[in-house]
PDB file of N, CA and C in Angstrom:
ATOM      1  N   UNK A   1      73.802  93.097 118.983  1.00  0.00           N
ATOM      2  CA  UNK A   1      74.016  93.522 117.609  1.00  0.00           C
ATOM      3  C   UNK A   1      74.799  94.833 117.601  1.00  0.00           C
ATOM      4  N   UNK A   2      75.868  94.837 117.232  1.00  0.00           N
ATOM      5  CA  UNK A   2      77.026  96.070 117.230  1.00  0.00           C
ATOM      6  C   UNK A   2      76.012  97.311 116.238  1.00  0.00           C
ATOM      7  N   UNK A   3      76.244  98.564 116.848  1.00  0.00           N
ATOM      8  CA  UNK A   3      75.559  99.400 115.802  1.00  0.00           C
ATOM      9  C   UNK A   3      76.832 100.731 116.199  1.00  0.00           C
ATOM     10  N   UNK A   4      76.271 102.135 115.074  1.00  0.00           N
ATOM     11  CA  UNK A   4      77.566 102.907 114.974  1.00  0.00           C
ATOM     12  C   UNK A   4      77.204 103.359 116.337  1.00  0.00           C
ATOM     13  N   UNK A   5      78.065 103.954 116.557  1.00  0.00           N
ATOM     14  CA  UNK A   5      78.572 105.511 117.399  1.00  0.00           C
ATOM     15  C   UNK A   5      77.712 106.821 117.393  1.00  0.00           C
ATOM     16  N   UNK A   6      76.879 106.956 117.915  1.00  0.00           N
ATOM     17  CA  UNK A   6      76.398 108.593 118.204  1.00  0.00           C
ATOM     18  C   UNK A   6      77.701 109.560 118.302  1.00  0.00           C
ATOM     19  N   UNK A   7      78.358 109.898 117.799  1.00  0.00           N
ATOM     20  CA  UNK A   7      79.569 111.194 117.867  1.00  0.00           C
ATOM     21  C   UNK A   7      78.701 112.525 118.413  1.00  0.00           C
ATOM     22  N   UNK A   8      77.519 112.565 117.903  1.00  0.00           N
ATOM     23  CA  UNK A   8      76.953 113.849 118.385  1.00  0.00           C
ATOM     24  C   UNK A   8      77.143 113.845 119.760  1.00  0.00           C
ATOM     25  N   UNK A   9      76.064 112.977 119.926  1.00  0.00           N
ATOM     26  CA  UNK A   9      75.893 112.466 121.552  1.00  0.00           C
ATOM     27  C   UNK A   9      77.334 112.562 122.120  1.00  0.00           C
ATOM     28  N   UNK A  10      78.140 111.789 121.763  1.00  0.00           N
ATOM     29  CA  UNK A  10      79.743 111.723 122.309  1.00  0.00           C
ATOM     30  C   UNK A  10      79.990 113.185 122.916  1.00  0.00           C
ATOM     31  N   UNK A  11      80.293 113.899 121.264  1.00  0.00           N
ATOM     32  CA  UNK A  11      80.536 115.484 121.917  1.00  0.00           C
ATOM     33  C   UNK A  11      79.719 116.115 122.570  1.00  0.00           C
ATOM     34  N   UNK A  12      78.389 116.009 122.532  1.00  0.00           N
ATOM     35  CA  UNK A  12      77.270 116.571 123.382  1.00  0.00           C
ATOM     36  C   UNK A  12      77.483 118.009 122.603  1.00  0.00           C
ATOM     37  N   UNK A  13      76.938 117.605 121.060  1.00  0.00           N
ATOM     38  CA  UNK A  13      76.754 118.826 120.356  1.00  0.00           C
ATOM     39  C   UNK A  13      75.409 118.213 119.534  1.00  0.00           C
ATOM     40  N   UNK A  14      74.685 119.028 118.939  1.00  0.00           N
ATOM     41  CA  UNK A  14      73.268 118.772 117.817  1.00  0.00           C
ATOM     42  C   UNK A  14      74.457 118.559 116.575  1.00  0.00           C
ATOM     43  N   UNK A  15      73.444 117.783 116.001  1.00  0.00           N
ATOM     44  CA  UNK A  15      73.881 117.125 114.159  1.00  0.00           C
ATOM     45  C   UNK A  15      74.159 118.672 113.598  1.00  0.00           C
ATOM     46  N   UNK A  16      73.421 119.727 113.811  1.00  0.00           N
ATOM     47  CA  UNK A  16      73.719 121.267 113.436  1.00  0.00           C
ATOM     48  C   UNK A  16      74.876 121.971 113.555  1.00  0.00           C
ATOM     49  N   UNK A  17      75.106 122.035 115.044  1.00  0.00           N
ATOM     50  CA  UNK A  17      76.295 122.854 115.465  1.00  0.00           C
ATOM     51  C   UNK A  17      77.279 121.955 114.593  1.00  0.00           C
ATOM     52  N   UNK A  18      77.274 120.790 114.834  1.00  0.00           N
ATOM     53  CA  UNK A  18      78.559 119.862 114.028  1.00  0.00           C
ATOM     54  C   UNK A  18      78.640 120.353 112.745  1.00  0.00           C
ATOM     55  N   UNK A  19      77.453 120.734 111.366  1.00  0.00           N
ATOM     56  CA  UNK A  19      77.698 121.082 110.077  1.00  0.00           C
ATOM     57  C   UNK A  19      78.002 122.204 110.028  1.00  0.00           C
ATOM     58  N   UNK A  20      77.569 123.617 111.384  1.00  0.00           N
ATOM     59  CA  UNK A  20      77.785 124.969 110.941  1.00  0.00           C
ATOM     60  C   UNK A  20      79.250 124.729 111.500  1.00  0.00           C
ATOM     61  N   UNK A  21      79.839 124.355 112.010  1.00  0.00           N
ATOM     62  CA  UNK A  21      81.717 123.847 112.535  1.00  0.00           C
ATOM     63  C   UNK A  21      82.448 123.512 111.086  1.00  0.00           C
ATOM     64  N   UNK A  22      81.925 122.033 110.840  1.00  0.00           N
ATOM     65  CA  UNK A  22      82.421 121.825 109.218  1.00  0.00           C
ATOM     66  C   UNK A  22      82.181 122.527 108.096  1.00  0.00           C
ATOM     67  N   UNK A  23      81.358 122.919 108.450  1.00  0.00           N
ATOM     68  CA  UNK A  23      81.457 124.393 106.947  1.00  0.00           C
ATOM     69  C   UNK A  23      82.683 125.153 106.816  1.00  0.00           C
ATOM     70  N   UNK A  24      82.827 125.791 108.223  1.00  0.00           N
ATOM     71  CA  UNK A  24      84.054 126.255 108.608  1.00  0.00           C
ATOM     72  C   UNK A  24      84.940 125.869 108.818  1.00  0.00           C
ATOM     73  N   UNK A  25      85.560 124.870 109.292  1.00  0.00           N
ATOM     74  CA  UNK A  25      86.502 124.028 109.101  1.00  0.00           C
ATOM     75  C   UNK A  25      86.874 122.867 108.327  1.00  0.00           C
ATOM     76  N   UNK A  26      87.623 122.978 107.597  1.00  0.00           N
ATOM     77  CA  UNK A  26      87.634 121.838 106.778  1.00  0.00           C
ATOM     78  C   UNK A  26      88.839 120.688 107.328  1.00  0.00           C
ATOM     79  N   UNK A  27      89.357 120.855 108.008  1.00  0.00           N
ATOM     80  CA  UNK A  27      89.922 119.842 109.211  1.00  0.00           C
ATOM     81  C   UNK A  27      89.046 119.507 109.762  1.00  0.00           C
ATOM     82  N   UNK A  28      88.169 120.180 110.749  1.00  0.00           N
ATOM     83  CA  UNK A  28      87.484 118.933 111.470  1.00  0.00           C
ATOM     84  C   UNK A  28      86.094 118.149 110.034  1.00  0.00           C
ATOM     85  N   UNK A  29      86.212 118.882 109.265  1.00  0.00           N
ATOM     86  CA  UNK A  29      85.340 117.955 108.091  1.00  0.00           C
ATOM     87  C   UNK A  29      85.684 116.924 107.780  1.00  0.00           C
ATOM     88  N   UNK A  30      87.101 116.914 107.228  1.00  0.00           N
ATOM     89  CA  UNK A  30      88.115 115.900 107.407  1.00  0.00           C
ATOM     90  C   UNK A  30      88.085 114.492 108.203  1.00  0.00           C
ATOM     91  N   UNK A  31      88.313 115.178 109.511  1.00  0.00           N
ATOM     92  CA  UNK A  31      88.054 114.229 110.820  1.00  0.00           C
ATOM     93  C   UNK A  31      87.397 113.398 110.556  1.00  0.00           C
ATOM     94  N   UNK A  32      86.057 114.030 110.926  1.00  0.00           N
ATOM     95  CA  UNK A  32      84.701 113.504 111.087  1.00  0.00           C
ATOM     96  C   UNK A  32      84.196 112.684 110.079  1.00  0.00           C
ATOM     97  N   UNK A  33      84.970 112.848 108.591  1.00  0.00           N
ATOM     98  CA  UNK A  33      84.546 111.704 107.809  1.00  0.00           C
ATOM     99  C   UNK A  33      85.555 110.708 107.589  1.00  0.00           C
ATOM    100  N   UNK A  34      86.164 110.656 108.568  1.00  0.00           N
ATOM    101  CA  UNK A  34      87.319 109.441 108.918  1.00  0.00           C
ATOM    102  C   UNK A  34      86.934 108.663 109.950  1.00  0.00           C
ATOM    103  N   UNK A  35      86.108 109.298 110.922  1.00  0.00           N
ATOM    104  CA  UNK A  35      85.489 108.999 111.938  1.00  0.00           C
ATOM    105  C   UNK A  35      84.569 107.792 111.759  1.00  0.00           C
ATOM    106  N   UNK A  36      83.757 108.639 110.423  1.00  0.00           N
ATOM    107  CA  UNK A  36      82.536 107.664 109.975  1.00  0.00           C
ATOM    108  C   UNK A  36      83.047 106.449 108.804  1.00  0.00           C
ATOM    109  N   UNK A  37      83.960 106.840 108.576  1.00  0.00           N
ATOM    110  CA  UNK A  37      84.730 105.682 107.614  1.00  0.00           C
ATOM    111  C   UNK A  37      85.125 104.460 108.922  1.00  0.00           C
ATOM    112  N   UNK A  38      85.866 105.247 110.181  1.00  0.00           N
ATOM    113  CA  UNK A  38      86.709 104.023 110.685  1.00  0.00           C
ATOM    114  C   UNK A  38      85.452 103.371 112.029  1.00  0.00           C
ATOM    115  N   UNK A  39      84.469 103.857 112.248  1.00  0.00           N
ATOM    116  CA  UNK A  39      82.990 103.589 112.979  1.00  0.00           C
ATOM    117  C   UNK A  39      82.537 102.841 112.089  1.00  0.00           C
ATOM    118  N   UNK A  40      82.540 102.747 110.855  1.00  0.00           N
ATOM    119  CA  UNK A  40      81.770 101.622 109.731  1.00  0.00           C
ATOM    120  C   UNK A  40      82.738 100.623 109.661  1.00  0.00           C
ATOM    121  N   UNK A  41      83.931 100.907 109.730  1.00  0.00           N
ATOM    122  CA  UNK A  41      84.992  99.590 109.495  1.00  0.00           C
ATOM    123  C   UNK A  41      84.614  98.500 110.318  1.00  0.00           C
ATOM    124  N   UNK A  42      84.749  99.229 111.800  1.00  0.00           N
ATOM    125  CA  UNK A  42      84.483  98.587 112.925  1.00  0.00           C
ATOM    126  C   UNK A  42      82.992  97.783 113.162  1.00  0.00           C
ATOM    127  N   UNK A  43      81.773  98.336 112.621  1.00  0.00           N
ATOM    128  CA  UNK A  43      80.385  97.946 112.774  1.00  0.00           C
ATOM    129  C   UNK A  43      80.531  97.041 111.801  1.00  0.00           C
ATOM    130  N   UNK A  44      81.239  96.782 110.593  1.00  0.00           N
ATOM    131  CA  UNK A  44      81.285  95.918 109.894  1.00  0.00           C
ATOM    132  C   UNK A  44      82.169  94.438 110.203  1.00  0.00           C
ATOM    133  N   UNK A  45      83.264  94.935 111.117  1.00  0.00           N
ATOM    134  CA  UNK A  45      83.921  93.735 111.735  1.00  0.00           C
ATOM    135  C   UNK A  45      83.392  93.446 112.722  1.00  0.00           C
ATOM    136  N   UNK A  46      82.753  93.994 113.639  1.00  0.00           N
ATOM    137  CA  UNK A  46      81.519  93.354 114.717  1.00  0.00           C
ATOM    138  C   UNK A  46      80.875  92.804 114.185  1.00  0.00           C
ATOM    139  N   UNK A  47      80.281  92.409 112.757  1.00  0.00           N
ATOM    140  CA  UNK A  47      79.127  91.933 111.987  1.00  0.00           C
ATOM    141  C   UNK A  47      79.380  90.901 111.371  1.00  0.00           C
ATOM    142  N   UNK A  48      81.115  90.717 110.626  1.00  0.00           N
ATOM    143  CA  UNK A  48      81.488  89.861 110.186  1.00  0.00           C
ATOM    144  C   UNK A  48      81.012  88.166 110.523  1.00  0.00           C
ATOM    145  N   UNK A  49      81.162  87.255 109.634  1.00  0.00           N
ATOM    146  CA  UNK A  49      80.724  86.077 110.534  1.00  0.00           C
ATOM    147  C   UNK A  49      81.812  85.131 109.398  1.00  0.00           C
ATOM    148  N   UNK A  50      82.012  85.046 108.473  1.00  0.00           N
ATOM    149  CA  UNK A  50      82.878  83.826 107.896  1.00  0.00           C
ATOM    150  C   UNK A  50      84.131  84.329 107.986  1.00  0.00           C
ATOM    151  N   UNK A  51      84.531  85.803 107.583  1.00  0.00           N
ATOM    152  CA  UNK A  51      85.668  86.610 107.559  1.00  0.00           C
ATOM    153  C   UNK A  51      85.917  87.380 108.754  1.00  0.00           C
ATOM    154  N   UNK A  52      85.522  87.226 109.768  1.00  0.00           N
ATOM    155  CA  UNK A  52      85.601  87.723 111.172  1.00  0.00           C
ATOM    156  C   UNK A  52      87.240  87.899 111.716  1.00  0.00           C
ATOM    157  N   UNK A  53      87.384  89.632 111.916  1.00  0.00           N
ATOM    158  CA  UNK A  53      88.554  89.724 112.190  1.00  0.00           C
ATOM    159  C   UNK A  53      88.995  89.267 113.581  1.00  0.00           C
ATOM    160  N   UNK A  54      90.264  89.074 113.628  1.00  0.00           N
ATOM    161  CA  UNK A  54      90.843  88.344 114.992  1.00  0.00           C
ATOM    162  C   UNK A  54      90.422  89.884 115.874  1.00  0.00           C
ATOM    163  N   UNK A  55      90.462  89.485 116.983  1.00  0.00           N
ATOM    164  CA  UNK A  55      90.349  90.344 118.406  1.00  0.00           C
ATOM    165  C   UNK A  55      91.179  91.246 118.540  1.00  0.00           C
ATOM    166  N   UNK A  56      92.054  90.910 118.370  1.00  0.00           N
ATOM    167  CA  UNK A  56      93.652  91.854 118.239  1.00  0.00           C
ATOM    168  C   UNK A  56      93.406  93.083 116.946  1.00  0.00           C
ATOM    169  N   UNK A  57      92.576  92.907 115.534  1.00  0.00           N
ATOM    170  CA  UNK A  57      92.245  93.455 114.933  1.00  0.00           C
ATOM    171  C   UNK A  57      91.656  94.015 115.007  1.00  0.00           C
ATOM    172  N   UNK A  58      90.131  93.254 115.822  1.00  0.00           N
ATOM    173  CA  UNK A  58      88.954  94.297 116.181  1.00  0.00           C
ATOM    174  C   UNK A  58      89.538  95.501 116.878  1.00  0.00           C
ATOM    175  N   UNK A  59      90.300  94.855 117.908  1.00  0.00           N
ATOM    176  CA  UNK A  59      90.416  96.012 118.725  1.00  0.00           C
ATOM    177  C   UNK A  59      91.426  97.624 118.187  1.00  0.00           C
ATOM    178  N   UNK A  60      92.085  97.068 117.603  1.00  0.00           N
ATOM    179  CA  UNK A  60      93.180  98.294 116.645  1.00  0.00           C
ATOM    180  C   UNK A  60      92.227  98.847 115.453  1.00  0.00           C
ATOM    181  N   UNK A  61      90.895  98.517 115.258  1.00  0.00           N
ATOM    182  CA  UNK A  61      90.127  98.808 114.531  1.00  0.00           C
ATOM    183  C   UNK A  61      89.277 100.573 114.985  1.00  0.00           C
ATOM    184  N   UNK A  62      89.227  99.767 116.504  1.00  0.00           N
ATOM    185  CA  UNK A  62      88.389 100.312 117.936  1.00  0.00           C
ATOM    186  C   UNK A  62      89.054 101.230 118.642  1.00  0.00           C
ATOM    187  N   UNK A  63      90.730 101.207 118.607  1.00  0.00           N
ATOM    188  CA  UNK A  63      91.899 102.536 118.820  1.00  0.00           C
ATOM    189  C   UNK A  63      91.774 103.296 117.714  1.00  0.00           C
ATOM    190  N   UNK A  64      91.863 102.585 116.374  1.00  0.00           N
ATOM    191  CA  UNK A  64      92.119 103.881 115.370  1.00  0.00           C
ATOM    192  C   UNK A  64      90.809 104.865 115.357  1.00  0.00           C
ATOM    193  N   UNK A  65      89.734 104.465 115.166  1.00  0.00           N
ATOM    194  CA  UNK A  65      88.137 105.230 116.011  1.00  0.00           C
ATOM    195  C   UNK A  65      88.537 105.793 117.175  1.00  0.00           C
ATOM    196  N   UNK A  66      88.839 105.913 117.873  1.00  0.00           N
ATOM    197  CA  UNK A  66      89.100 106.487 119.161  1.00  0.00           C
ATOM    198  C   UNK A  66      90.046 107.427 119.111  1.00  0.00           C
ATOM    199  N   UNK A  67      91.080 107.045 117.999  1.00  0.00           N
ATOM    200  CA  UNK A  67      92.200 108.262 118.004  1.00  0.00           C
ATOM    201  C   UNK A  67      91.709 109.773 117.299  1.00  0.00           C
ATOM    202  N   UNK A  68      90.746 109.101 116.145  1.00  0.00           N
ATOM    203  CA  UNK A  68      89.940 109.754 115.354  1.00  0.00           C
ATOM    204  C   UNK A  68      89.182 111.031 116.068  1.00  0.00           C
ATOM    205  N   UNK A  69      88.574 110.595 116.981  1.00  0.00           N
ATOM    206  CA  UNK A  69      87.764 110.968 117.734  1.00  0.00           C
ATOM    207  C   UNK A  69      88.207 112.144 118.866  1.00  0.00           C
ATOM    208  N   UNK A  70      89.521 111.708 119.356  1.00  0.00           N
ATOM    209  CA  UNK A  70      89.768 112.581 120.515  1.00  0.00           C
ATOM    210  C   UNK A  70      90.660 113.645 119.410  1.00  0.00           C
ATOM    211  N   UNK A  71      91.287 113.451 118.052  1.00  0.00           N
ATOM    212  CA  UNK A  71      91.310 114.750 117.038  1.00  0.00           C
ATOM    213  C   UNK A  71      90.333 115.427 116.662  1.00  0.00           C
ATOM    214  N   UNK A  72      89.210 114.807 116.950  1.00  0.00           N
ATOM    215  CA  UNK A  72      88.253 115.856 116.441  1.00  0.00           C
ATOM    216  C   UNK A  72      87.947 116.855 117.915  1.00  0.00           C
ATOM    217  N   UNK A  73      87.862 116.256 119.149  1.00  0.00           N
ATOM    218  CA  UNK A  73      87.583 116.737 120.209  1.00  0.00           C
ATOM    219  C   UNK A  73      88.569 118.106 120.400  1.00  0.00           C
ATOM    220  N   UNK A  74      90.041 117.881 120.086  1.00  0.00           N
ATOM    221  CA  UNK A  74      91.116 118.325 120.320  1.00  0.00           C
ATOM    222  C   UNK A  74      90.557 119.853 118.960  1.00  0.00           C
ATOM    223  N   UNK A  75      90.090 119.428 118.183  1.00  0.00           N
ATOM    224  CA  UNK A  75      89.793 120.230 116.858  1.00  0.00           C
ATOM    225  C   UNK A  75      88.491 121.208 117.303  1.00  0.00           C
ATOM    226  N   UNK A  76      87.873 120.799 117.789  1.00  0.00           N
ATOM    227  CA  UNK A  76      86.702 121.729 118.482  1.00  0.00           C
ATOM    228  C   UNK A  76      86.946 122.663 119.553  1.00  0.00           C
ATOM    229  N   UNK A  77      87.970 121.995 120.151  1.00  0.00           N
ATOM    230  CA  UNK A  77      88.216 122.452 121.469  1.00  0.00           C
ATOM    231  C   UNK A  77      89.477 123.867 120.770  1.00  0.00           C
ATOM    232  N   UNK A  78      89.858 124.019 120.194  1.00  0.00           N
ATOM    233  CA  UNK A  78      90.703 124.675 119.105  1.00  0.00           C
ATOM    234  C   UNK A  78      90.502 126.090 118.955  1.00  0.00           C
ATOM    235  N   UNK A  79      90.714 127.279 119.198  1.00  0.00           N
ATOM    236  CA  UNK A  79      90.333 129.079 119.453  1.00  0.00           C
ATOM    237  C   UNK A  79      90.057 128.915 118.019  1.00  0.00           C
TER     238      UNK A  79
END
């Protein structure tokens, strides 16, 4: 059963440090709720069953999450 993404876990930061960051940044706020937009796209096309996207879709579903992701990394990692 497909479920979301731990991002915390990912970055190996607490649900905390992540909101006192987005307070302050409103780019990686940004990010991160693109993150959770394109992590739900995806948990929802893993789930699909009559409208089930082709493979080729899933997977460009599963890059655009991933691209998401290493901007936010790139955004933390940021002076």
């Amino acid at each position: 059963m497909p479920v979301t993404h731990d991002l915390y876990q990912d970055l190996k930061l607490t649900k905390e440090e992540i909101q006192q960051k987005r307070t302050k940044d409103p780019l990686l706020d940004s990010l991160i709720n693109k993150y959770s937009q394109a992590d739900a796209d995806v948990v929802k096309a893993e789930t699909a069953q009559s409208d089930a996207p082709s493979d080729d879709a899933l997977k460009k579903l599963k890059e655009k999450r991933l691209q998401v992701k290493d901007k936010i990394v790139k955004q933390l990692q940021a002076p």
